[in-house]
Structures are given as C-alpha cells and as structure tokens.
Protein backbone atom coordinates (compact mmCIF):
# COMPACT_ATOMS: atom_id res chain seq x y z
CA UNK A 1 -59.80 -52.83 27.42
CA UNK A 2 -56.30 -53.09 28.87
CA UNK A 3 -57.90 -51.73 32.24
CA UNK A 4 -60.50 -53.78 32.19
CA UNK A 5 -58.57 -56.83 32.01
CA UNK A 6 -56.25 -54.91 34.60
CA UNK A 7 -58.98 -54.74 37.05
CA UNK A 8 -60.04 -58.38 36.10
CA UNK A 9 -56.72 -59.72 37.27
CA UNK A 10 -56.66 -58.05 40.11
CA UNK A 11 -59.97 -59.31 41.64
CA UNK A 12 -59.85 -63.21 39.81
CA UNK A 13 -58.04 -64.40 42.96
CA UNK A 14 -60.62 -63.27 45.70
CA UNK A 15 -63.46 -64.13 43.54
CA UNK A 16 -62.52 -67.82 42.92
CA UNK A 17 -61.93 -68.03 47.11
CA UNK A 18 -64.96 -66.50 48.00
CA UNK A 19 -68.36 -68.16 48.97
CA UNK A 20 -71.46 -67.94 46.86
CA UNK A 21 -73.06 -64.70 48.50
CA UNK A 22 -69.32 -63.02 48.40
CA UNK A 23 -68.87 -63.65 44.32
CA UNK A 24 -72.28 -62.40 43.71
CA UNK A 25 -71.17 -59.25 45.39
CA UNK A 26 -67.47 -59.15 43.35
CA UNK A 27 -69.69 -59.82 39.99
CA UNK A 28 -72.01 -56.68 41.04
CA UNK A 29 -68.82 -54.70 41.37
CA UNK A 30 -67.31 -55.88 38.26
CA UNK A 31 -69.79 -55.19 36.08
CA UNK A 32 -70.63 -51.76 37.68
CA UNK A 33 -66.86 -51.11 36.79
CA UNK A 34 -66.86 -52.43 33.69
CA UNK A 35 -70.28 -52.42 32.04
CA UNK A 36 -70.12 -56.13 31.42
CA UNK A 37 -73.08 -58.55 31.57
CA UNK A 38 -72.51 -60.86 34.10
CA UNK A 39 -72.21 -64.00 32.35
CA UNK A 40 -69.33 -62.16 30.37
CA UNK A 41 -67.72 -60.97 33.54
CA UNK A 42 -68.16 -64.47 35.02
CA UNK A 43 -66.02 -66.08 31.62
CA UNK A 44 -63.42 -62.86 31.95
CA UNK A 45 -62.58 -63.82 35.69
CA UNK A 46 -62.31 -67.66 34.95
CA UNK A 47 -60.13 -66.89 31.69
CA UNK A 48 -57.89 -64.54 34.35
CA UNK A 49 -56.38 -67.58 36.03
CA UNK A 50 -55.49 -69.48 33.24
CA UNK A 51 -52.16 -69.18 32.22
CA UNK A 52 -50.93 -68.64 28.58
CA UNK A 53 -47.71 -70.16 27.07
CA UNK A 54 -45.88 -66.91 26.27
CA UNK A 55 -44.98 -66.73 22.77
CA UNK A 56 -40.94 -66.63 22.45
CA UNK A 57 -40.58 -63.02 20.65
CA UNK A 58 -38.22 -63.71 17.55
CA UNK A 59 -34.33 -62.55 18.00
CA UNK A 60 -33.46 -59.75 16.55
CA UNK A 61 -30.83 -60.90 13.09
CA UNK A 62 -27.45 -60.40 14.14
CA UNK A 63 -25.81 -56.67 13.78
CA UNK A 64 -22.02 -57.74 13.58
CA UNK A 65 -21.48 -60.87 11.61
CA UNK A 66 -18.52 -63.59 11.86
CA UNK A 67 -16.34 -61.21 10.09
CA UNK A 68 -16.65 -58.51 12.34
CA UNK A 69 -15.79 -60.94 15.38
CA UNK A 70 -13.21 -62.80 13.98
CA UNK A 71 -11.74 -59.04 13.31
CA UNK A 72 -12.50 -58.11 17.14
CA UNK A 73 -10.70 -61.29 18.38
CA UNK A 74 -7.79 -60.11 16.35
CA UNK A 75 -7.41 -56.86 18.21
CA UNK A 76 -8.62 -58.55 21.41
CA UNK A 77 -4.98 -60.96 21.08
CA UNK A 78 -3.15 -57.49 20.16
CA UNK A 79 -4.14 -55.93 22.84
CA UNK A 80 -3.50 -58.75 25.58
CA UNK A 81 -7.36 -59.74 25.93
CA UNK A 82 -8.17 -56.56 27.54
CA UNK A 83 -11.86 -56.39 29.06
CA UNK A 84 -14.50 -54.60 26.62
CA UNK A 85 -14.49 -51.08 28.41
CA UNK A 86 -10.54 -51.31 27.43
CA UNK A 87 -10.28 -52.33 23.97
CA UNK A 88 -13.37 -50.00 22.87
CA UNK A 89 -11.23 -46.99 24.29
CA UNK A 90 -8.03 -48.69 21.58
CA UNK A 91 -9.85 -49.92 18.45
CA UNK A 92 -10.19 -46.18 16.94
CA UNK A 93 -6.56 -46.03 17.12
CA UNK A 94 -5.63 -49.66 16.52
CA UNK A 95 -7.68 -50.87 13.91
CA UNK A 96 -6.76 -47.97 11.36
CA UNK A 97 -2.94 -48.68 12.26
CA UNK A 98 -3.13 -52.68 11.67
CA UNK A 99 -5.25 -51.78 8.65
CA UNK A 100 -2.45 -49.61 7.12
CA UNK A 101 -0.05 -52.14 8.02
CA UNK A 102 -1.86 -55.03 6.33
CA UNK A 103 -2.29 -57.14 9.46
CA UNK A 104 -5.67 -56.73 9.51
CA UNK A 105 -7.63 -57.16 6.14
CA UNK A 106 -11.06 -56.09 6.06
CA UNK A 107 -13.15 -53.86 3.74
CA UNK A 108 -14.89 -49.99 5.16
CA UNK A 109 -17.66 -51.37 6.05
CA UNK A 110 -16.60 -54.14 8.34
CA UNK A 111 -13.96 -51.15 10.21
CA UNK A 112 -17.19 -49.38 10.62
CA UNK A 113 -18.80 -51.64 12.57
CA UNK A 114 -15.95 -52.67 14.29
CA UNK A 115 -15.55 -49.16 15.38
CA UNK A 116 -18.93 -48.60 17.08
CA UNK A 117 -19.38 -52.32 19.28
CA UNK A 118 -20.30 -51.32 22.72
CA UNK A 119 -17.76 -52.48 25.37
CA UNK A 120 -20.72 -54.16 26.83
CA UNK A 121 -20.85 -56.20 23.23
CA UNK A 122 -17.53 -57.02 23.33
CA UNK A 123 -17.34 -58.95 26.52
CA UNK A 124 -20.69 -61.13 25.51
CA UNK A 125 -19.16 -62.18 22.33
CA UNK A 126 -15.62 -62.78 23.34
CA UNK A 127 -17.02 -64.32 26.94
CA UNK A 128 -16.45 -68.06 25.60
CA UNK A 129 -12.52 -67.37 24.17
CA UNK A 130 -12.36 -65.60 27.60
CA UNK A 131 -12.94 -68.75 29.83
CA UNK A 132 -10.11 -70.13 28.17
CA UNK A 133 -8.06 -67.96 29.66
CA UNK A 134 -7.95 -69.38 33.32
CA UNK A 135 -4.91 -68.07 35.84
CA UNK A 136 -3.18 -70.46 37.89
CA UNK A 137 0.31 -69.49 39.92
CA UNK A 138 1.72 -69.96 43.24
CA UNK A 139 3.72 -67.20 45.63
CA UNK A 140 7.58 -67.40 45.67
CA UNK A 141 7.69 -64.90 48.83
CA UNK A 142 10.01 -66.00 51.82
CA UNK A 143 9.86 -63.56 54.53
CA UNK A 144 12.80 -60.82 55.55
CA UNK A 145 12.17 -60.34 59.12
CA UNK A 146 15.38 -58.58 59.87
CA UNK A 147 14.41 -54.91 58.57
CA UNK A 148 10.88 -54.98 59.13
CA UNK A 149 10.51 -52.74 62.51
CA UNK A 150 12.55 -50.40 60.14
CA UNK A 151 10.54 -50.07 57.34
CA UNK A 152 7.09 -48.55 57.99
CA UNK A 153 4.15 -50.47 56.57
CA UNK A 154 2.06 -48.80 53.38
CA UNK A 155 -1.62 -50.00 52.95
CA UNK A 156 -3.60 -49.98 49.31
CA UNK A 157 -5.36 -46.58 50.52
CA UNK A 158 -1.59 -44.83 51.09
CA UNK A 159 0.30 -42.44 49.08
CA UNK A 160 -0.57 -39.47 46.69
CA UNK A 161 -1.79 -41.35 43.57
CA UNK A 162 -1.80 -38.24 41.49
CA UNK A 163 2.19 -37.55 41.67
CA UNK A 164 3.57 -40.29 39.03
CA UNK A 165 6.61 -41.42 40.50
CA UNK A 166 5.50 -43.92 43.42
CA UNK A 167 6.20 -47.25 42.45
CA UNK A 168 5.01 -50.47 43.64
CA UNK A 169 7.66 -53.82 42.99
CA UNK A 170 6.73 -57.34 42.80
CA UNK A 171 8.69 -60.43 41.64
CA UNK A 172 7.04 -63.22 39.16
CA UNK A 173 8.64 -66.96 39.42
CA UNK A 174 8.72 -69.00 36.76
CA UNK A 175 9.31 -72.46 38.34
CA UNK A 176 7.14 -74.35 35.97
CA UNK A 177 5.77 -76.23 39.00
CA UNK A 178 9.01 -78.00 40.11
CA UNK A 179 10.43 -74.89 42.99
CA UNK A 180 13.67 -76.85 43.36
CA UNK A 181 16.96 -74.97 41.79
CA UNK A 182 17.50 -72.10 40.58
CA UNK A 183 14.78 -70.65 37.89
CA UNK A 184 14.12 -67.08 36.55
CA UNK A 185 12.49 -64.43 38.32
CA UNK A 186 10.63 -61.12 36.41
CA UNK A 187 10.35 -58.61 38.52
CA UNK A 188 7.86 -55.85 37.41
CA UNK A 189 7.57 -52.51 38.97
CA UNK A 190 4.67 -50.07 38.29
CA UNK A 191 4.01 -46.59 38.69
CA UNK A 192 0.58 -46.25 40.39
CA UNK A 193 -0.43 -42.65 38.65
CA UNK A 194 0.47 -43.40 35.09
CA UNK A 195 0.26 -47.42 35.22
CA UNK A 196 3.57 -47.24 33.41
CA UNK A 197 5.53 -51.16 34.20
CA UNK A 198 8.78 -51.56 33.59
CA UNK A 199 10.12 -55.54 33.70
CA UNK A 200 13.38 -57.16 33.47
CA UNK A 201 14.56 -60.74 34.20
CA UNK A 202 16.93 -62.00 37.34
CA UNK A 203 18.43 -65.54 37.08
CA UNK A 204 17.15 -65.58 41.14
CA UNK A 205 16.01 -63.94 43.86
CA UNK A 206 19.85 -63.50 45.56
CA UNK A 207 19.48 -59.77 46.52
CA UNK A 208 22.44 -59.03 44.15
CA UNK A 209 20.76 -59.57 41.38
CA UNK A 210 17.34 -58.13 42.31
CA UNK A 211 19.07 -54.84 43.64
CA UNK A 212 20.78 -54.58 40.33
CA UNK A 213 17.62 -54.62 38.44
CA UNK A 214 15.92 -51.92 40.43
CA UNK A 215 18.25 -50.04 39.72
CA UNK A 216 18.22 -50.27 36.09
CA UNK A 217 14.35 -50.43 35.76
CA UNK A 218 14.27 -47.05 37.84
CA UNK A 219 16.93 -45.59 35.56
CA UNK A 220 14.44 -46.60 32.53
CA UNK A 221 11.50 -44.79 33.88
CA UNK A 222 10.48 -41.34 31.81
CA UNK A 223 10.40 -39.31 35.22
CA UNK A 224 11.88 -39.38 38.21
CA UNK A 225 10.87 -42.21 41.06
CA UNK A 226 9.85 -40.93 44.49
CA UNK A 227 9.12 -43.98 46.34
CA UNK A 228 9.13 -47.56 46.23
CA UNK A 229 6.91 -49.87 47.75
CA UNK A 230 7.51 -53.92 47.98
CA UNK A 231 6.17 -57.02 49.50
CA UNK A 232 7.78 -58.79 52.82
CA UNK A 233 10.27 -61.21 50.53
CA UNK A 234 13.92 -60.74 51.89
CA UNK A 235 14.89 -60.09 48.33
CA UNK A 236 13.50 -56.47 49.32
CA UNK A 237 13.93 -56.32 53.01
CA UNK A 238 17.81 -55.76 53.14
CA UNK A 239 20.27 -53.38 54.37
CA UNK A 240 21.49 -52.62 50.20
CA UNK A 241 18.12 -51.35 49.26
CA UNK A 242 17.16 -49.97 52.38
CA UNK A 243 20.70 -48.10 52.19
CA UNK A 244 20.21 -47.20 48.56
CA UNK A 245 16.80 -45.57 49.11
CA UNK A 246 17.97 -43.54 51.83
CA UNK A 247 20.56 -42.36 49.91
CA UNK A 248 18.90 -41.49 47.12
CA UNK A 249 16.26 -40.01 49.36
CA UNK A 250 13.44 -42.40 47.41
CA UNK A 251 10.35 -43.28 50.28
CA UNK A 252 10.60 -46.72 51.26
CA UNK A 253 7.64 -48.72 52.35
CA UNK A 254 6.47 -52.57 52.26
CA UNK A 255 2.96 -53.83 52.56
CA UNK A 256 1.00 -55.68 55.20
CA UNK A 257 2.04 -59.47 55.30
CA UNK A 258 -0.82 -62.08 54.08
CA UNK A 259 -2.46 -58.31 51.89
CA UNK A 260 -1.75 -58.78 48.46
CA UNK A 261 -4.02 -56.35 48.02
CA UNK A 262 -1.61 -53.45 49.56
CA UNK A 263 0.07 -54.50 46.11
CA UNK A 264 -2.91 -54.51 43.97
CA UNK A 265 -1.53 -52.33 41.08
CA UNK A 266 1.57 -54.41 40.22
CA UNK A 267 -0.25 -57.99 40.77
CA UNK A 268 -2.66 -57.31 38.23
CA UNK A 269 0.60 -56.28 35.87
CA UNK A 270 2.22 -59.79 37.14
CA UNK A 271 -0.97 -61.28 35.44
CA UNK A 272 -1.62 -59.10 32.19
CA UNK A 273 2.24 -58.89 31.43
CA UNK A 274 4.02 -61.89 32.16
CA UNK A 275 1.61 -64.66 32.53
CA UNK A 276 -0.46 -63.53 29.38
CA UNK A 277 2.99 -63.17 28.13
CA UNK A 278 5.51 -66.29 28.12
CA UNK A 279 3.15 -68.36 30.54
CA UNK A 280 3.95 -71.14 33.20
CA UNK A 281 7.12 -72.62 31.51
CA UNK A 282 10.44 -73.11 33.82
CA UNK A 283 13.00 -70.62 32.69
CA UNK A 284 16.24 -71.60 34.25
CA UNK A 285 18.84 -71.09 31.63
CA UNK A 286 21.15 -68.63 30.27
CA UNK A 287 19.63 -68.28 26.90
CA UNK A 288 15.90 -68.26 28.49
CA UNK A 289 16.90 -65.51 30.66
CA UNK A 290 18.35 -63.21 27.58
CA UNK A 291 15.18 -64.01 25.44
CA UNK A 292 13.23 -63.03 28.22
CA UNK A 293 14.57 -59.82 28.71
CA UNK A 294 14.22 -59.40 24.85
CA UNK A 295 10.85 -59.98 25.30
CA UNK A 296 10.11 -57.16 27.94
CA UNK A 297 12.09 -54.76 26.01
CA UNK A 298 9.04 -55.17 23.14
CA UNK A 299 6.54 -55.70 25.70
CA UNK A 300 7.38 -51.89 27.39
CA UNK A 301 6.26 -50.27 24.25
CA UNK A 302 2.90 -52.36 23.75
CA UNK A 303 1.66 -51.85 27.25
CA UNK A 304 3.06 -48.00 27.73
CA UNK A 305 2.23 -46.92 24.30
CA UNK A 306 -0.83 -48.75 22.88
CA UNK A 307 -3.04 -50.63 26.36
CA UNK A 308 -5.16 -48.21 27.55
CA UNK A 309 -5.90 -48.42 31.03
CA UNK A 310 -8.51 -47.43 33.48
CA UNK A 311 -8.09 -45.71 37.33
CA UNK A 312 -10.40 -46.31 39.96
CA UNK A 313 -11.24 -42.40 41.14
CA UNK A 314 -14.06 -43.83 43.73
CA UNK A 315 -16.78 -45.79 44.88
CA UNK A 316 -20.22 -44.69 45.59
CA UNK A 317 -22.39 -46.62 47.95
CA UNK A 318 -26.60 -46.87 47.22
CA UNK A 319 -28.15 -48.68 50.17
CA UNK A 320 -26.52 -52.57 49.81
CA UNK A 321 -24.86 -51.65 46.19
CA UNK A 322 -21.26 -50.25 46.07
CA UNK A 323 -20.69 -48.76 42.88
CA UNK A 324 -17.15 -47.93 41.24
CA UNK A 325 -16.37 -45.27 39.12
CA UNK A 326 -13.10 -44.85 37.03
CA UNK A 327 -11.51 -42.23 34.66
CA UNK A 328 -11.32 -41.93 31.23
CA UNK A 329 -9.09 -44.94 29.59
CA UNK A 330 -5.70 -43.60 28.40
CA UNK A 331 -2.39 -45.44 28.53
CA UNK A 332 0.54 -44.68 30.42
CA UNK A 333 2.57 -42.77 28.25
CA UNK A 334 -0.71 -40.24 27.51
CA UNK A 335 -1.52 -40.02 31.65
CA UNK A 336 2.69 -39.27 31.91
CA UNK A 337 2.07 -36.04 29.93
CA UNK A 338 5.67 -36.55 28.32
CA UNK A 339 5.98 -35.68 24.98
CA UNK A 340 8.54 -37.32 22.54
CA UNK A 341 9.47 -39.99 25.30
CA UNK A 342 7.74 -43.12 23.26
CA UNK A 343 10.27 -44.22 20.83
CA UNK A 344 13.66 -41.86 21.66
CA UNK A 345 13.48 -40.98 25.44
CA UNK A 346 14.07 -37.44 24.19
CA UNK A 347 11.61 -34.03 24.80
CA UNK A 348 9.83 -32.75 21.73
CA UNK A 349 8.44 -29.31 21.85
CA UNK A 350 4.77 -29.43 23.03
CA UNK A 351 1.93 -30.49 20.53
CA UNK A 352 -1.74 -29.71 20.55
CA UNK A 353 -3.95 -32.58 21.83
CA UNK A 354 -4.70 -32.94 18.27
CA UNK A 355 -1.35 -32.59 16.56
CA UNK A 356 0.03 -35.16 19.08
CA UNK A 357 -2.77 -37.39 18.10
CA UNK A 358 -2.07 -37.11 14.24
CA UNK A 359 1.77 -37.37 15.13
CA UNK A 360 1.39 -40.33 17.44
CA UNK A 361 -0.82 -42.31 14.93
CA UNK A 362 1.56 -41.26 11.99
CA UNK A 363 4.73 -42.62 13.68
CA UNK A 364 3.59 -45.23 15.80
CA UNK A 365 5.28 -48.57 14.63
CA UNK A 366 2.44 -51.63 14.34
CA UNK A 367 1.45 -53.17 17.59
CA UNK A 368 0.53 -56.30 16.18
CA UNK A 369 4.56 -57.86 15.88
CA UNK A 370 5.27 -56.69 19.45
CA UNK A 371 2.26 -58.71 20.82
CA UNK A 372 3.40 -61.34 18.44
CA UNK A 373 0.11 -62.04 16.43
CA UNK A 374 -0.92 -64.73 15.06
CA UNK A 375 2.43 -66.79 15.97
CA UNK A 376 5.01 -64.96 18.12
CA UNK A 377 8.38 -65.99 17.14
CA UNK A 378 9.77 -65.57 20.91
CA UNK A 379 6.60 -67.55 22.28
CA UNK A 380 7.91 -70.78 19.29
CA UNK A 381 11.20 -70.26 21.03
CA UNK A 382 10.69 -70.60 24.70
CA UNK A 383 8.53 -73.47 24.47
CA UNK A 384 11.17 -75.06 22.21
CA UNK A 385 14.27 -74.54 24.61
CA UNK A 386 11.99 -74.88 27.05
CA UNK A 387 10.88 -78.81 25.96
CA UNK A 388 14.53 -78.99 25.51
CA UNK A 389 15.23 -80.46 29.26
CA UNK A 390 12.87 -83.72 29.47
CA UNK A 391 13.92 -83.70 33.18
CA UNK A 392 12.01 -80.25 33.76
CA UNK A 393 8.16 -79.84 34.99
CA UNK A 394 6.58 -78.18 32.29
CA UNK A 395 3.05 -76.79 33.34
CA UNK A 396 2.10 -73.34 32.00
CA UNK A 397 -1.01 -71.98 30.63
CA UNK A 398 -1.00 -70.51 27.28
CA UNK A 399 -3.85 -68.44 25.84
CA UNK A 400 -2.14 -69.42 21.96
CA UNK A 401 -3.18 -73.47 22.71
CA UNK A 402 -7.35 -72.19 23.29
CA UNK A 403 -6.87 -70.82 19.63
CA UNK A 404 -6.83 -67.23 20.57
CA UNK A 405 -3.07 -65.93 20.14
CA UNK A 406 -2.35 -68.54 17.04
C-alpha cells in the first residue's frame, strides 16, 4: 500500500493538468500498476492533492525534572557559566565534591541524572539564564608608536602552541563608564598551551606599575615563561620591558593593530575572568584595588584547578561548511603535567593517572566559596564601596542581578 500511494503522489500532479485523452491514458497506467479499478484510482489521485492537517505527535514527558536543573544551574554559577561541552567534562568531578561539602543537597538519584545530561542538553535548558548574560566593554588601548619598528609583529597563527610557556598579556579597565581619572586596571596574562591566567590589579596603566606586575605574575607561573606577546598600548611598548625581555632572553612580540584576534586567547580570559567576575563597576580606590587582588588570588585556583577548558587542534573544511575540532577538555593545571603544584607550588613524586585522580578529588578544597555561590562576600563588598562615591558612573553588568549567581 505505501507504494501504491507512493506512485499515486507522484503522478496526481500531471494527471489533474492533463487534458481528457491524456488522464485516460495516466488512469490506464495507474491501474495497470496498481490493480485498481478505475473509479478507485480516479478517488486515490483526487484524495493525493488534498492536504491533511498533520497531527502534532505528543512530547515526550520530561527526563530531568526542576530539581535536576535547578542543581545544573548551581554548578553552571560554580563553574563561571561555562558552555555545555565544558561543564559536562566538570560535573563528574564537581558535583561529588559540592555534595560532600554540603553545598549541594540532592538525593542519588537526582546526582545520577545530573551526571549523564548531554552537553547538547545543557545549553537548551540553561539557553534563557544564558541571554542574561550579555557583554558590554569598551578598549582602554592608546598606542606606543615609539618601539614598534623594534618589536616584530606576532599573528593568531604564530608560535609553537604545544611548548607551555608563551604567554599572551592584555589589560582590563574598569572605568565604570566615566574614563576620566585614574581607575584600576587587571591585567591578565595567559599561557596559550595550558590556558593557565594569572591576574593582578594596577592602580593605572603608568608603565611602572604595569612592568611591576609582569613581573610578579611571571614569577607566579608553575614553569618557566618563554615569550610574551602584548597589544600596541604604550603600557607595553617601552624601553623597561623591551629591556627586561632581552635580558631575560624571554621572545617579545605584539600583535597587529585594529586584530584583537592576534590576542584571542587572553580576550576571551578578559571576559570569563574579570567581567563574569567583579563586573562593570569603577574601581579607583585604595581599598578596591587590595580587594581586587584578593579576589584573583581565589580566582587562580578556580580557573587553573577546577574550569576545564577546550583547544582548538583544527578545522576541517566540507564544500561551504568549515568544521572545528578541539581536544579533550582538561584544565590548566592537568594540560601543565605538574604534579603537586595546585595548592603548595612544590613537586610531589609522580602519581598514576588514577592515583592523581583519587588524590586530587580527596584534597581538593570546595570550589563553590571561591566562585562565591550563592552570595559572594567580595562581590557584597565592591558594590558597597563601590555605591560609596555618589559622584562615580556606576554601569556594570552583573550575572548575580538575572538571578543566576544569587
């Protein structure tokens, strides 16, 4: 029957346009294909063009209920509202930690499920709390032309990747939308192989103060740094650093100007770390600047030790399509291969992958404090010395006011 009504279909169109001798000549065909009398095979091609309301197939009942979700959006805050392929790659590791320290409170059952959600899942339930979540910023960069013939030019397709030590820098303003004065500058610096960030706090971008935290964020790193490479601000393009590098024999290199893209690694850390972070508040005091740094010194263990992260390791290209391909996710401190490094800075003796598993979930302090869930107590105290100044423009987004973080 189904190719009957196949073949139907297919000839309905050209019957109903053809003359009198032509249908006579479909009919014979039809029913010498089909075996139908011709009055039937006269009803079956005029019940071919009418269309039928298609009957709306019922949904399937829900697998994971509100519990479940309300569960996922907990470890979706924790982890900095990572995308789904991301917090999949955590939640065996996180949810059993925030279980066993009583920050997350839900029976076997409900773990279970949370444990098996496809990433794909994740992202269509959490896409309305992600629309919250809408960046806004503005560059800060003032061009150093002095030094630039002197410092060769590194695009997004340069350097080995695979040796961690090659570092990308980037300051983050925090003018609050008034750029007049003085106001506090994080300056993050990434390692492209290992995606480990180290941040600290300036109370400007005088050179001063910016060479002084290179320096220190360098000396923080778990291995050695090999080269640095910055954007065209003169904060960066100066004889210090310039000198500094050569003498320490690091690989100096700046991007292309108007290419934020030559900087893509550490832009997407200015986003996920210090936006997501403390927001679009003005930061211009003393006291703001120490809480700040505070706040990074927390922040370095949640996004080394517990963010997993993905690597783009190509792109393959089907006629129009480009596909991308990345690695296995894995945070920093697993791609660094450095044991013992996550809470002392010392060497351990080398574990087995699985013995370093059971160590690192036996030790590991709970994540859920350092990305201050539900109510961060350094979040409730910037925006209270920040309201402090009525003068100030105070425009920031905050992912805790869509109901997400708080």
């Amino acid at each position: 029957m189904s190719e009957r009504r196949a073949v139907t279909k297919a000839i309905a169109t050209r019957y109903v346009r053809s003359s009198r001798t032509a249908k006579k000549a479909i009919l014979d065909e039809l029913c010498a294909v089909t075996g139908w009398h011709r009055d039937h095979a006269r009803k079956a091609l005029r019940r071919a063009l009418v269309l039928r309301p298609a009957r709306a197939r019922a949904p399937r009942p829900p697998l994971y209920g509100e519990e479940v979700i309300e569960a996922l959006r907990f470890c979706w805050a924790v982890q900095g509202t990572s995308c789904g392929r991301l917090l999949a790659a955590a939640l065996p590791d996180l949810v059993p930690r925030l279980r066993r320290f009583q920050e997350l409170e839900i029976d076997d059952a409900t773990e279970a499920l949370l444990l098996k959600i496809a990433p794909a899942t994740i992202d269509r339930r959490l896409k309305q709390d992600r629309t919250k979540l809408e960046p806004r910023g503005r560059s800060h960069t003032k061009p150093g032309t002095v030094l630039k013939d002197s410092i060769p030019m590194r695009t997004w397709a340069e350097w080995d990747d695979a040796v961690p030590g090659f570092v990308e820098i980037d300051p983050v303003g925090h003018e609050g939308g008034n750029s007049r004065g003085e106001f506090c500058f994080p300056l993050d610096i990434t390692d492209i192989a290992t995606g480990w960030t180290e941040t600290r706090s300036v109370k400007n971008k005088a050179q001063k103060w910016v060479f002084a935290a290179i320096k220190d964020v360098t000396a923080a790193f778990p291995f050695p740094i090999v080269g640095i490479d910055s954007d065209n601000g003169s904060e960066f393009i100066n004889w210090e650093l310039l000198a500094w590098c050569e003498q320490e024999k690091l690989t100096f290199t700046r991007s292309r100007s108007g290419n934020k893209n030559d900087g893509a690694h550490v832009e997407q850390k200015n986003w996920h770390i210090v936006r997501q972070t403390v927001g679009y508040h003005r930061y211009d005091t003393a006291s703001e600047l120490e809480l700040l740094n505070r706040i990074w010194a927390l922040q370095r263990l949640l996004t080394n030790h517990f963010l997993p992260q993905q690597k783009l390791i190509g792109k393959v290209r089907t006629g129009a399509k480009m596909s991308k391909k990345y690695d296995r996710p894995a945070t920093p401190f697993q791609r660094s291969g450095i044991q013992g490094h996550r809470l002392t800075g010392r060497e351990s003796p080398a574990k087995t992958p699985k013995q370093a598993t059971q160590s690192r979930r036996a030790t590991a302090p709970d994540p859920s404090p350092l990305r201050g869930t539900p109510d961060p107590d350094h979040r409730q105290t910037l925006r209270d010395t920040a309201a402090s100044d009525p003068g100030k423009i105070k425009r920031f987004h905050d992912p805790s006011q869509a109901g997400i973080l708080t």
